[in-house]
Every structure is written in C-alpha cells, then in structure tokens.
N, C-alpha and C. Protein backbone atom coordinates (compact mmCIF):
# COMPACT_ATOMS: atom_id res chain seq x y z
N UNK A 1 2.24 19.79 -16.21
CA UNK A 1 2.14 20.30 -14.86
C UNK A 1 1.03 21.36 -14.76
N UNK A 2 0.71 22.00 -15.58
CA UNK A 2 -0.37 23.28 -15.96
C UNK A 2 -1.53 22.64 -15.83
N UNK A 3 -1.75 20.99 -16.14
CA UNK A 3 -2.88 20.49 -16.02
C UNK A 3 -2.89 20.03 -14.43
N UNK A 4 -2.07 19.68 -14.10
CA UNK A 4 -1.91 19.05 -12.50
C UNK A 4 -2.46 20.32 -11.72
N UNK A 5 -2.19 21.58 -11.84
CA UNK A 5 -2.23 22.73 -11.12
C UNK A 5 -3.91 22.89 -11.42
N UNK A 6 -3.90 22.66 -12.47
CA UNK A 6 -5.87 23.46 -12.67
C UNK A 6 -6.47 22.45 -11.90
N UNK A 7 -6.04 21.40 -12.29
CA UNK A 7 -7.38 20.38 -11.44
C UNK A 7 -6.99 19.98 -10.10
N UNK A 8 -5.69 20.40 -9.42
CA UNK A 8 -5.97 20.58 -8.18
C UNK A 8 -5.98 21.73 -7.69
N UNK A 9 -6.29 22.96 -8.25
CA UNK A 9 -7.30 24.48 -8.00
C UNK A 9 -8.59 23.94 -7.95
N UNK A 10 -9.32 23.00 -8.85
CA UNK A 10 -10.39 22.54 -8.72
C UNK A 10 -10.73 21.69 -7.51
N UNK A 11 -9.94 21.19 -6.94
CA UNK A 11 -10.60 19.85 -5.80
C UNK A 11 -10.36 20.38 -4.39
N UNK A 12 -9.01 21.47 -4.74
CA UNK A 12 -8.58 21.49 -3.47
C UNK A 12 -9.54 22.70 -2.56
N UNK A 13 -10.35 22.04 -1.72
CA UNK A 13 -10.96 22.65 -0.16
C UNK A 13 -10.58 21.88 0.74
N UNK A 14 -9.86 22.06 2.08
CA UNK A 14 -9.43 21.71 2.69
C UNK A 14 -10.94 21.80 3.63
N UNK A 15 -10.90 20.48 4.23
CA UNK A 15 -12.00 20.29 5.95
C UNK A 15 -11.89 18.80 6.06
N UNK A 16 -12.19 19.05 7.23
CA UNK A 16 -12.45 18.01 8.58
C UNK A 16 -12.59 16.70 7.98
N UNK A 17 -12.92 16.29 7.03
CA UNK A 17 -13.02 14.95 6.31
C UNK A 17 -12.04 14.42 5.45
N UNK A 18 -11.74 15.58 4.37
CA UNK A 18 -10.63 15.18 3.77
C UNK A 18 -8.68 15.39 4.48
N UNK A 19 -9.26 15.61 6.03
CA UNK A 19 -8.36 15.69 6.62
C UNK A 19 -8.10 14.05 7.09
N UNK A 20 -8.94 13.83 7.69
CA UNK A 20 -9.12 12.57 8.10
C UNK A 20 -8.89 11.26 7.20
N UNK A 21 -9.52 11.58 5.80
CA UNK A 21 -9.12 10.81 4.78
C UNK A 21 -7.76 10.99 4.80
N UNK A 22 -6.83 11.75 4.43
CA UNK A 22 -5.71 11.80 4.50
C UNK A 22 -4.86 11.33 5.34
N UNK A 23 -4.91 11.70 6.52
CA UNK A 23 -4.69 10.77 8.23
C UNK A 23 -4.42 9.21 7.73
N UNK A 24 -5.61 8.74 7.22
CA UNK A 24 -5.27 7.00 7.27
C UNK A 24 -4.50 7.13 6.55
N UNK A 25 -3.28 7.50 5.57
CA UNK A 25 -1.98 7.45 4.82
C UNK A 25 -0.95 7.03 5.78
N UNK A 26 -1.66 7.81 7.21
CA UNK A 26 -0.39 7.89 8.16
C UNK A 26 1.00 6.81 8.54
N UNK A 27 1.82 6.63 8.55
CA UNK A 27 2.59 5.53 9.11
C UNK A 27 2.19 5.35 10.56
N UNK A 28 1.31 6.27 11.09
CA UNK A 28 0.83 5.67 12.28
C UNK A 28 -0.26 4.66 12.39
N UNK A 29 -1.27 4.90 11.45
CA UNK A 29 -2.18 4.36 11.07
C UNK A 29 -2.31 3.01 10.00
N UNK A 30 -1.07 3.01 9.11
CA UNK A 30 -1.46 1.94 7.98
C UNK A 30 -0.32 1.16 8.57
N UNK A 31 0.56 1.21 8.63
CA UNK A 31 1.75 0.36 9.36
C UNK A 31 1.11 -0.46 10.41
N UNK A 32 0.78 -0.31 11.59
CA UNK A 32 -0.02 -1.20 12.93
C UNK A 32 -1.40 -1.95 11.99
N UNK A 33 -1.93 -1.91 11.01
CA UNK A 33 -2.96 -2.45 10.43
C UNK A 33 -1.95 -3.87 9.51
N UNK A 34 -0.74 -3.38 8.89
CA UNK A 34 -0.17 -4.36 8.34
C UNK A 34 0.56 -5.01 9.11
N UNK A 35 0.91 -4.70 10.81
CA UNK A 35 1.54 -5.52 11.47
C UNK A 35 0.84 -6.53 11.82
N UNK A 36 -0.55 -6.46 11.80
CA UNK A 36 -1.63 -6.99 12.49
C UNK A 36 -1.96 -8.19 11.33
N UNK A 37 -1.92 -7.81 10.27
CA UNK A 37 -1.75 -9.21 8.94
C UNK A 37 -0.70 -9.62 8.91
N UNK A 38 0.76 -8.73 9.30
CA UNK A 38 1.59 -10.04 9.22
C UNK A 38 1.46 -11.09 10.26
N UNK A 39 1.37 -10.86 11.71
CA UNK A 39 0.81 -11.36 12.39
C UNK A 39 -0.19 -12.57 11.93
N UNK A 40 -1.10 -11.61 11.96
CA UNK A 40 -1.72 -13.41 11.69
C UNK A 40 -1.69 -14.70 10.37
N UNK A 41 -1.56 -14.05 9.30
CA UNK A 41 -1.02 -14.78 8.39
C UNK A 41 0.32 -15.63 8.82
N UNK A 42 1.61 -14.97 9.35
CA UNK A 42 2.62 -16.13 10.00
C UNK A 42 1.30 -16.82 10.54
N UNK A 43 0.80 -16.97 11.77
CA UNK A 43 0.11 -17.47 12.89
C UNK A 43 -0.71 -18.15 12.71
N UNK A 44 -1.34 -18.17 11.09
CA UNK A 44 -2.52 -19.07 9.89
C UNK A 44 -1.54 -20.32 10.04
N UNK A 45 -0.48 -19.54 8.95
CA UNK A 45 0.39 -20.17 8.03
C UNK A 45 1.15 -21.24 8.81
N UNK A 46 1.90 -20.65 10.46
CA UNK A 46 2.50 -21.89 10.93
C UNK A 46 1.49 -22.90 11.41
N UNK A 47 0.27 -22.66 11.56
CA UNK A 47 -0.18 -23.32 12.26
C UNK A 47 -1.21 -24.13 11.41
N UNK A 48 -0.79 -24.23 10.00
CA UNK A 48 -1.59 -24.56 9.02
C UNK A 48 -0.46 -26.04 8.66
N UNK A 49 1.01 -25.85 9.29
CA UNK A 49 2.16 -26.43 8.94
C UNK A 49 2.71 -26.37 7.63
N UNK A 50 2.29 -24.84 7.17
CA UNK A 50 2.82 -24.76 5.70
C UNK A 50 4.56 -23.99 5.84
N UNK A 51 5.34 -24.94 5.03
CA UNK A 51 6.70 -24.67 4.89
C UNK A 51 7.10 -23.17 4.48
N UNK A 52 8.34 -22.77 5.46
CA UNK A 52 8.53 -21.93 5.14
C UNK A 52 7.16 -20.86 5.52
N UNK A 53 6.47 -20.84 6.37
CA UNK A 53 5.47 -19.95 7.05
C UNK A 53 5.21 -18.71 7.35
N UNK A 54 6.93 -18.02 7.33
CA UNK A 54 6.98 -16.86 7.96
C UNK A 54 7.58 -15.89 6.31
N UNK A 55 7.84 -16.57 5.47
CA UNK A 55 8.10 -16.42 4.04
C UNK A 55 6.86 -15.13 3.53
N UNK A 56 5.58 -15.13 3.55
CA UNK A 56 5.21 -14.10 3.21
C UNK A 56 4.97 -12.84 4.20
N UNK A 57 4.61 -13.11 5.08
CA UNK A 57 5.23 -12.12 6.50
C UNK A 57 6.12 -11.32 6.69
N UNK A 58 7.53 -12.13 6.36
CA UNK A 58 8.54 -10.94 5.84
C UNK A 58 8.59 -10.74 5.03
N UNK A 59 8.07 -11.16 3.62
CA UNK A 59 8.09 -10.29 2.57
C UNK A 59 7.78 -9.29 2.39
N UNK A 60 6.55 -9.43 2.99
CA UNK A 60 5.21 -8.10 3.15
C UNK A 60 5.99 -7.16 3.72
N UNK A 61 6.50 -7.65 5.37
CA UNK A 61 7.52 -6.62 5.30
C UNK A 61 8.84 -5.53 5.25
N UNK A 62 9.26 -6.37 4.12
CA UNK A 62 10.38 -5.86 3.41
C UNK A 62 9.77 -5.01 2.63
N UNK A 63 9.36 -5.26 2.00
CA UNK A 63 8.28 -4.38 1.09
C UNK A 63 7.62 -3.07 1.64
N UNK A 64 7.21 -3.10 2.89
CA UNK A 64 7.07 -2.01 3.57
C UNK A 64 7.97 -1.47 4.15
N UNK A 65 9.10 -1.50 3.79
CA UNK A 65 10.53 -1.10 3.98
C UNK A 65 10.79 -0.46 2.85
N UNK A 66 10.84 -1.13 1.77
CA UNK A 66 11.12 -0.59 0.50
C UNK A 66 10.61 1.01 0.54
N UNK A 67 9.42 1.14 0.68
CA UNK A 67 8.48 2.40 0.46
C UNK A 67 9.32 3.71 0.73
N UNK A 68 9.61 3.79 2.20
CA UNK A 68 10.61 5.33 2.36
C UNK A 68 12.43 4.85 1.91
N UNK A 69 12.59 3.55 1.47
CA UNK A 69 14.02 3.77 0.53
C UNK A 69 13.71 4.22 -0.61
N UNK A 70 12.59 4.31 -1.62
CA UNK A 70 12.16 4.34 -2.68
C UNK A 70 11.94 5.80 -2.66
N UNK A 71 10.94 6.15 -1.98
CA UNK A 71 10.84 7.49 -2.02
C UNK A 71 11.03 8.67 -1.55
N UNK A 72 12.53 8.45 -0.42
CA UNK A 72 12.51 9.33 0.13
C UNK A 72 13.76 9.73 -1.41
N UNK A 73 14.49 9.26 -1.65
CA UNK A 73 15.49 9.90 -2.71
C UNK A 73 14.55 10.38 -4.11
N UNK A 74 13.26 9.84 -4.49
CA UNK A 74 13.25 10.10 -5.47
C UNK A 74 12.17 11.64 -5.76
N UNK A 75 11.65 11.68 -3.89
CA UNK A 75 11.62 13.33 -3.52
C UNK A 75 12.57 14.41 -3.82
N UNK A 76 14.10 13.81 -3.19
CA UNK A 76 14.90 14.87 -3.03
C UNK A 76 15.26 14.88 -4.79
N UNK A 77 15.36 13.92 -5.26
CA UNK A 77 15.38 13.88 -6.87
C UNK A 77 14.89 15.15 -7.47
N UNK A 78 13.35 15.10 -7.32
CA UNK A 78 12.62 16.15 -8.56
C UNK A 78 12.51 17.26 -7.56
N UNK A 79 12.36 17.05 -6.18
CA UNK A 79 12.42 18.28 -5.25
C UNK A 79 11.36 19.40 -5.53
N UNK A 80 9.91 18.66 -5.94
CA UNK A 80 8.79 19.24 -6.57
C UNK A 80 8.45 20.26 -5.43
N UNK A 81 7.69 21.23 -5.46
CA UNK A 81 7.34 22.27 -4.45
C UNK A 81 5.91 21.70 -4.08
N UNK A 82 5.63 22.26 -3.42
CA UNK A 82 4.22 21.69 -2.35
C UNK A 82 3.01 22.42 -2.90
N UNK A 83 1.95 22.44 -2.65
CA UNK A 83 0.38 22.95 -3.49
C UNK A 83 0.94 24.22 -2.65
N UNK A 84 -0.07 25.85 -2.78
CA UNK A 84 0.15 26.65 -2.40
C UNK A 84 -0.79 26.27 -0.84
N UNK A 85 -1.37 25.52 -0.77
CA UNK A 85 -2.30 24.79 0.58
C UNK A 85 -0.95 24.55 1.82
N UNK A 86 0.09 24.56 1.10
CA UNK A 86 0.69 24.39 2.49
C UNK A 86 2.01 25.06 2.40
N UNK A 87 2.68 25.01 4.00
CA UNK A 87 3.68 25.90 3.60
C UNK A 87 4.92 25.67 2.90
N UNK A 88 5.42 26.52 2.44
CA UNK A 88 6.29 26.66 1.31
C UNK A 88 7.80 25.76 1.23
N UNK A 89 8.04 24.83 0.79
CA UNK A 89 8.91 23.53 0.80
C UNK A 89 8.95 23.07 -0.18
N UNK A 90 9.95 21.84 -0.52
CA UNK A 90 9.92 21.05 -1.79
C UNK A 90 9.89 19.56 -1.38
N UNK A 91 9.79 18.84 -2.15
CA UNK A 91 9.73 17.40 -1.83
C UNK A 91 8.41 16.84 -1.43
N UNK A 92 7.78 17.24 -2.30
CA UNK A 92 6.30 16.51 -2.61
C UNK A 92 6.12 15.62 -3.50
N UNK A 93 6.79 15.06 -4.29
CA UNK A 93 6.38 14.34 -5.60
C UNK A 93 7.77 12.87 -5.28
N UNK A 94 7.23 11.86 -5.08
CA UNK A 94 5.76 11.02 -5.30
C UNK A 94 5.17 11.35 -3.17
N UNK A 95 3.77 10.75 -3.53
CA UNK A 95 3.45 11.16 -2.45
C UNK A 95 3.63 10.14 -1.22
N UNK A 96 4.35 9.87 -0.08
CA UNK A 96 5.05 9.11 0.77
C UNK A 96 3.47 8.49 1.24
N UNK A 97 2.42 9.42 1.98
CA UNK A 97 1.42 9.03 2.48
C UNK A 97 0.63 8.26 1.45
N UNK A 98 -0.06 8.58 0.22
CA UNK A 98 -0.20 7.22 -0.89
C UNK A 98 0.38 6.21 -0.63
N UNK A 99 1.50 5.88 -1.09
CA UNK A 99 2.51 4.79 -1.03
C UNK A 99 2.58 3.99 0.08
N UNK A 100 2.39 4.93 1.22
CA UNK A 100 2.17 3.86 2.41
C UNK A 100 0.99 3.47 2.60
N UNK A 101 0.20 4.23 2.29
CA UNK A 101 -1.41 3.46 2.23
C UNK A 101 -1.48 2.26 1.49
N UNK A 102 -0.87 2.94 0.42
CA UNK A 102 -1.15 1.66 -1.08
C UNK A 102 -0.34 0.18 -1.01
N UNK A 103 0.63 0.21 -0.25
CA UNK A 103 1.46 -0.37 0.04
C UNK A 103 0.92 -0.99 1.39
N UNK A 104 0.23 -0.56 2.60
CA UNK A 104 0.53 -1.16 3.84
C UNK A 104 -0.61 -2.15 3.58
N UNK A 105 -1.83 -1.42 3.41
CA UNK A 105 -3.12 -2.29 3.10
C UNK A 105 -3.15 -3.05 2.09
N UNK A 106 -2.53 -3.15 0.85
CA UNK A 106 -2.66 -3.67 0.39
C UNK A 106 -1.50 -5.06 0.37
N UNK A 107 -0.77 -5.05 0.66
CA UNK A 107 0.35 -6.11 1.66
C UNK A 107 -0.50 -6.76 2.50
N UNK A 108 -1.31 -6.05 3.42
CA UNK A 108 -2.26 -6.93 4.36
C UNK A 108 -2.98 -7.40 3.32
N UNK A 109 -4.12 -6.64 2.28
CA UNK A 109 -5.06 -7.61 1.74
C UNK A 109 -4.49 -8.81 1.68
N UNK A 110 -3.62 -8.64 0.64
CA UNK A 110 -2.67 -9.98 0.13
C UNK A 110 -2.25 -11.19 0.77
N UNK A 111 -2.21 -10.92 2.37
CA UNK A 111 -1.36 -11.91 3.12
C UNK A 111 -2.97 -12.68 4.08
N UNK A 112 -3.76 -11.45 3.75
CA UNK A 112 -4.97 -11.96 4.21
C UNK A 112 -6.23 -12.95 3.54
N UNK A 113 -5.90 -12.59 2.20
CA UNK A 113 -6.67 -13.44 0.71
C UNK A 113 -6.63 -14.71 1.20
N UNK A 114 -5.59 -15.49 0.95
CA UNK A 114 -5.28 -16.52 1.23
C UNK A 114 -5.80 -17.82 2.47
N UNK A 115 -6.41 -16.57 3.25
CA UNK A 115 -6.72 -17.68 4.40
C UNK A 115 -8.19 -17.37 4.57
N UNK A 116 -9.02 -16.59 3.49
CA UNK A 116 -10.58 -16.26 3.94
C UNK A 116 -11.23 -17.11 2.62
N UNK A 117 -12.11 -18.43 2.86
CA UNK A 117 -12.64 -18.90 2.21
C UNK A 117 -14.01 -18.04 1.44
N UNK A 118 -14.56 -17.88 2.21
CA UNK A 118 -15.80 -16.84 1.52
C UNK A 118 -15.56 -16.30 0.60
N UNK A 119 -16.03 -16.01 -0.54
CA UNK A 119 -16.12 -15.30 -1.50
C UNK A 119 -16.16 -14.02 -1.39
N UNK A 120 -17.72 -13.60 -0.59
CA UNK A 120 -17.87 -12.82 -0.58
C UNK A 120 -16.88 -11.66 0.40
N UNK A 121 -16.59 -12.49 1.01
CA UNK A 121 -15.38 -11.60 1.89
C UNK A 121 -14.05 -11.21 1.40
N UNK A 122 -13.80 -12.40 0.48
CA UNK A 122 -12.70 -12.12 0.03
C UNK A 122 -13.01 -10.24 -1.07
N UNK A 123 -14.21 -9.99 -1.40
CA UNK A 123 -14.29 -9.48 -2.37
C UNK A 123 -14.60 -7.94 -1.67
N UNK A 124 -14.92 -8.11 -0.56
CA UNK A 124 -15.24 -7.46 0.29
C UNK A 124 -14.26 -6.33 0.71
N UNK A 125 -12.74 -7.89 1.34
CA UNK A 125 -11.54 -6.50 1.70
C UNK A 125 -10.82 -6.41 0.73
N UNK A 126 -11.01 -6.93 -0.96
CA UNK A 126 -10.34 -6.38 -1.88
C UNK A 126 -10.89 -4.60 -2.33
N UNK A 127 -12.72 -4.85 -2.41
CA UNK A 127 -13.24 -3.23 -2.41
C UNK A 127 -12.76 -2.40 -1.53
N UNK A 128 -12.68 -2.85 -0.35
CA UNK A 128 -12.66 -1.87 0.86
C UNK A 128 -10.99 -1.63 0.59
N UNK A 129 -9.99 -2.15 0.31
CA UNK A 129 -8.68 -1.57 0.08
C UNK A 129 -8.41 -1.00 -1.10
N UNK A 130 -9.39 -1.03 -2.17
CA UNK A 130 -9.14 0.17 -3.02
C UNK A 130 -10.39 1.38 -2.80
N UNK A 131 -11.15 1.02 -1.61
CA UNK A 131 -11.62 2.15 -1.33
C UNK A 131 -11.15 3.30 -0.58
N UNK A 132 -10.50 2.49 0.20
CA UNK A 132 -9.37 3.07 1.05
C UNK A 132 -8.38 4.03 0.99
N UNK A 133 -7.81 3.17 -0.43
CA UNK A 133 -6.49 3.75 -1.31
C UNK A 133 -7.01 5.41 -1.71
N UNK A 134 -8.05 4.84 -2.64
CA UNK A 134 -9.02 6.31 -3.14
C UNK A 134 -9.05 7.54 -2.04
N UNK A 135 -9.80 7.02 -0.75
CA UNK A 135 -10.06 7.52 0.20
C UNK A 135 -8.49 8.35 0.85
N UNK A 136 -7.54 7.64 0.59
CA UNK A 136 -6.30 8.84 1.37
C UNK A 136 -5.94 9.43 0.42
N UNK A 137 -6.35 9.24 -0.91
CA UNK A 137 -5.89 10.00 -2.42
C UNK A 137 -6.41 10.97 -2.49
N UNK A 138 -7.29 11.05 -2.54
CA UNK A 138 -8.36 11.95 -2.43
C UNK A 138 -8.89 12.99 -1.07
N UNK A 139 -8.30 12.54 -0.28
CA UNK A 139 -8.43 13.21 1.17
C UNK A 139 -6.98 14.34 1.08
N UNK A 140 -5.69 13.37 0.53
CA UNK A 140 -4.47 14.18 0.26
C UNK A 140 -4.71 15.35 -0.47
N UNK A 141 -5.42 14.98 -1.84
CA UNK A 141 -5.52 16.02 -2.78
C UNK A 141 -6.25 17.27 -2.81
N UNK A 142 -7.97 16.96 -1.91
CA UNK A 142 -8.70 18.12 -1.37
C UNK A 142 -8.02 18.35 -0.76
N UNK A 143 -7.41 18.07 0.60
CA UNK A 143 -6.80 18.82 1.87
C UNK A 143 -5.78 20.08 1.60
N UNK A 144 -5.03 19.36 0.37
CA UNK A 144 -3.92 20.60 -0.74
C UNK A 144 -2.75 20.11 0.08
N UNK A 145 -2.68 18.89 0.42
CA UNK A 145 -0.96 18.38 0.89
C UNK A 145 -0.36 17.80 -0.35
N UNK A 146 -1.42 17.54 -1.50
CA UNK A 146 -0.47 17.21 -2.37
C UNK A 146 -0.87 17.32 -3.66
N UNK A 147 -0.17 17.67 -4.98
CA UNK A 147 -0.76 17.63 -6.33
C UNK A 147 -1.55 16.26 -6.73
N UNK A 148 -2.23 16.22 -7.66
CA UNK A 148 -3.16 14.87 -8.27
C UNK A 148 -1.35 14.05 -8.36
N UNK A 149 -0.48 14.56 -9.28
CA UNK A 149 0.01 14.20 -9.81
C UNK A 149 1.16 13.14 -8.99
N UNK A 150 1.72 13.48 -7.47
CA UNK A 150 2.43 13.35 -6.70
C UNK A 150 1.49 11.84 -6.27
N UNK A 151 0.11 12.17 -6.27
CA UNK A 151 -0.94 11.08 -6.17
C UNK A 151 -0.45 9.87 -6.63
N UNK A 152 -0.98 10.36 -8.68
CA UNK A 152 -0.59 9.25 -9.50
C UNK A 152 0.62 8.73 -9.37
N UNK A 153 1.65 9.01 -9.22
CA UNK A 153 3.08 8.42 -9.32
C UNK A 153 3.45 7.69 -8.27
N UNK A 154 2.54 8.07 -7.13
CA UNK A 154 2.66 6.92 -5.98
C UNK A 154 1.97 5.47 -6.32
N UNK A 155 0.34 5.62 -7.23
CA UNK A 155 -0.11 4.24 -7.57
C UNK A 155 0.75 3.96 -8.10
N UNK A 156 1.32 4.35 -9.08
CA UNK A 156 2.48 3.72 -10.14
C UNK A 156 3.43 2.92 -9.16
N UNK A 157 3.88 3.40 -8.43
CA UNK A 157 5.10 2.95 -7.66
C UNK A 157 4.52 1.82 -6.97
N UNK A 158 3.55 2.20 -6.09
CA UNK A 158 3.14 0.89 -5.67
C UNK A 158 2.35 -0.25 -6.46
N UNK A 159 1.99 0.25 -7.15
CA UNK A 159 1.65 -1.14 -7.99
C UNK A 159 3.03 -2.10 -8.58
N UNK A 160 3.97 -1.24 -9.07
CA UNK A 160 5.25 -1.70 -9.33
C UNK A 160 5.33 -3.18 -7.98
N UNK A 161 5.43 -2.45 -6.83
CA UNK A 161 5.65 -3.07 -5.52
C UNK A 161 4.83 -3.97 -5.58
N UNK A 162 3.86 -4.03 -5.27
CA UNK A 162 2.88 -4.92 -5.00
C UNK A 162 2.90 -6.06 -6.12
N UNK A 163 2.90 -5.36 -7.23
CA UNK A 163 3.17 -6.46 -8.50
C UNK A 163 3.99 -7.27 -8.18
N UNK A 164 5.57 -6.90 -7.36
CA UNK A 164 6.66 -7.27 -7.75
C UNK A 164 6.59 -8.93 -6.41
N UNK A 165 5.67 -8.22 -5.23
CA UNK A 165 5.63 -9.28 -3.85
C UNK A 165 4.90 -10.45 -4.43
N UNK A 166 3.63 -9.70 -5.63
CA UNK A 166 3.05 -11.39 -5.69
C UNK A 166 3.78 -12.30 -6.47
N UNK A 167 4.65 -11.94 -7.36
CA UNK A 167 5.04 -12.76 -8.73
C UNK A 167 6.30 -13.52 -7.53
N UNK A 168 7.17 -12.55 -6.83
CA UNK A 168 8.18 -13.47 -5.75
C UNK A 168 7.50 -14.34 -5.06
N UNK A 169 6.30 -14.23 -4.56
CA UNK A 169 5.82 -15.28 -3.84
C UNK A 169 5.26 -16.04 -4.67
N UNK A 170 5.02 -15.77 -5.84
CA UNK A 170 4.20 -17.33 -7.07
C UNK A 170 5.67 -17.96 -7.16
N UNK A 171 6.19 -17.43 -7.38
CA UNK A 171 7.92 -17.82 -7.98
C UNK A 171 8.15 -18.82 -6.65
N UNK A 172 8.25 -18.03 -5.51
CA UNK A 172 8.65 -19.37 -4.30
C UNK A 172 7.74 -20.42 -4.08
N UNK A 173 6.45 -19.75 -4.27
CA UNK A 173 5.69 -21.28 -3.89
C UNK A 173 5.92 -22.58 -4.89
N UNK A 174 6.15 -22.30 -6.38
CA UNK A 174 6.20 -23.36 -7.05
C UNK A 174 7.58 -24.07 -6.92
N UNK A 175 8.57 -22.88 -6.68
CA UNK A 175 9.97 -24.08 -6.34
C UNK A 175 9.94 -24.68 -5.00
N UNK A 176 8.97 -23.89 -4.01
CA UNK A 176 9.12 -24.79 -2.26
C UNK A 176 7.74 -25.98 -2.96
N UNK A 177 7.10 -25.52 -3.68
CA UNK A 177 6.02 -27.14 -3.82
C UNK A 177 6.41 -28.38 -4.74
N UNK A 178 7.30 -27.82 -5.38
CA UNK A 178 7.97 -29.15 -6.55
C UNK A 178 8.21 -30.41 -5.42
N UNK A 179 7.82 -31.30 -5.57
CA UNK A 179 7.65 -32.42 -5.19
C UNK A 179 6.94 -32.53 -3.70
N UNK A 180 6.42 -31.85 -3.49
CA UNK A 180 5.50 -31.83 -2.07
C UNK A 180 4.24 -32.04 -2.22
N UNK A 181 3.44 -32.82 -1.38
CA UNK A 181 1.96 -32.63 -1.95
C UNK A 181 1.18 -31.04 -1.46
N UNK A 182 0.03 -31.05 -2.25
CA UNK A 182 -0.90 -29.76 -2.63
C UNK A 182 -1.04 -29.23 -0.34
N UNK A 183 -1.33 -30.28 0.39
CA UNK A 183 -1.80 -29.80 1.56
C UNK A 183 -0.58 -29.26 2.15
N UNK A 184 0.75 -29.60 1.82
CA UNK A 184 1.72 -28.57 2.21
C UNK A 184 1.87 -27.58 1.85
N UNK A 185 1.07 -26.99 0.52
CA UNK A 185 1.89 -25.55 0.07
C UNK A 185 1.09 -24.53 0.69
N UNK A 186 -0.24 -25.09 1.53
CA UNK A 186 -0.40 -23.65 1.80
C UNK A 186 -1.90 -23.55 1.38
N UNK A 187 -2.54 -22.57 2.56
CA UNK A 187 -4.20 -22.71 1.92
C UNK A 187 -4.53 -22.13 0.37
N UNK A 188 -6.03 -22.44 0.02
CA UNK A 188 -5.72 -21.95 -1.07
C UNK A 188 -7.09 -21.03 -0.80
C-alpha cells in the first residue's frame, strides 16, 4: 500500500481533462453506449435469422448487472479510505467507475466484433476500447478519486467478467450449432 500511496502522490494533479477522462467511467455515460450495442447486435442478429438472437444481448447485459453486485459488497468488504484528493470516506477499493467502463465498452466491443467485416475496423474499436479503458484509469487516478491500486483490481475483475461472457457464449454457440449448418450460427 506504501507503494500505491507514492505513485499516486506522483500522478495525482487534478484538472479539466483528467476530469473528463474520468466522467466517461460514468454509468451515465458507458451504460447508454452499451445499450446502443445491445441494440443493435439483437437487431444484426435477428435479422441475420441467427437462433437464439437475443442470447448475446442479454448476456452482455447481465453482465452489466453483475458489476455493482460484485462491487458494491466487496467495497464495503475492505472499506479502503479514499486518496487525500477527496473528501474523507471509505469504500474506494475496487474502483466502480473502472469496472463500468471496462465492463460497458467492452461488452459493446464484443457484441459489436462480430458483425464488422473490415479488418481494419475491427482493430480499430478493439484500440479505441482499451484506449478508453486507460483513458478513465488514468483520468480516475490524476483527478485523486482513486488509488492506482483500486484501478488495478477493477481490470482484474473485469477481465474475470469479460473472460467469463466470451467462453459462455463459445460454450452456447457450439451446443445451439451441433447439427445446424455454419449460415445459422451466426456471422462470423
């Protein structure tokens, strides 16, 4: 923790940018961006006539459900105290705004992969959502809303998550495709 504290004495200046970076964490902000992929992925997907259509849609968001069951207890858990940047409270650690970043956009990448042939695009909103990620990490951590550390334990968590949506959805597609042909399961 002695190391968490020095190197966010080191980063943390709070202004107008790394405020803003921080902002896109918002559940106001990353939530309506992943409604907008579940949206159209169902709206690909039914209209692609792939079975079971609305299958990654709600996954995605269940999963963005998961996020404040996950972390609102495991705040009150360690009941970490806040940087001296803000006022004086506990329940900073893991960081909710990470997690929903890391989690909302990247749920959209995912539901969005699937239906963009281009290469280069595809590669495009994979950079731009871990630029993103960086971008509210790093906006959190200058601003002093949160330790590095409250940071890291949110990638952790959401990668957990995110890990956990693609392997359920490899897992369903191969038992909904066993005996179906390839143009039913779904673009590729």
């Amino acid at each position: 923790m002695r190391l968490d504290e020095r190197v966010s004495r080191a980063l943390v200046h709070p202004d107008r940018a790394s405020e803003l970076l921080a902002d896109l964490g918002n559940v106001q902000v990353a939530v309506p961006v992943l409604v907008l992929a579940l949206g159209y992925a169902a709206w690909r997907a039914r209209r692609a006539g792939t079975d079971r259509w609305w299958r990654p849609s709600a996954g995605a968001a269940l999963l963005m459900a998961l996020v404040p069951a996950l972390i609102i207890p495991i705040k009150e858990l360690t009941d970490r105290p806040g940087t001296p940047a803000v006022p004086p409270a506990t329940g900073y650690y893991p960081s909710g705004h990470t997690a929903t970043a890391a989690v909302a956009y990247g749920a959209a990448t995912l539901l969005l992969l699937p239906w963009l042939r281009a290469g280069w695009l595809r590669r495009t909103i994979v950079f731009s959502y871990g630029v993103l990620v960086l971008g509210v990490s790093y906006g959190l951590i200058r601003r002093g809303y949160h330790w590095p550390l409250d940071v890291v334990a949110s990638w952790c968590l959401s990668t957990v998550l995110l890990t956990g949506y693609v392997l359920a959805g490899s897992r369903s597609n191969r038992r909904t495709s066993a005996g179906t042909p390839d143009s039913r399961i779904g673009p590729r």
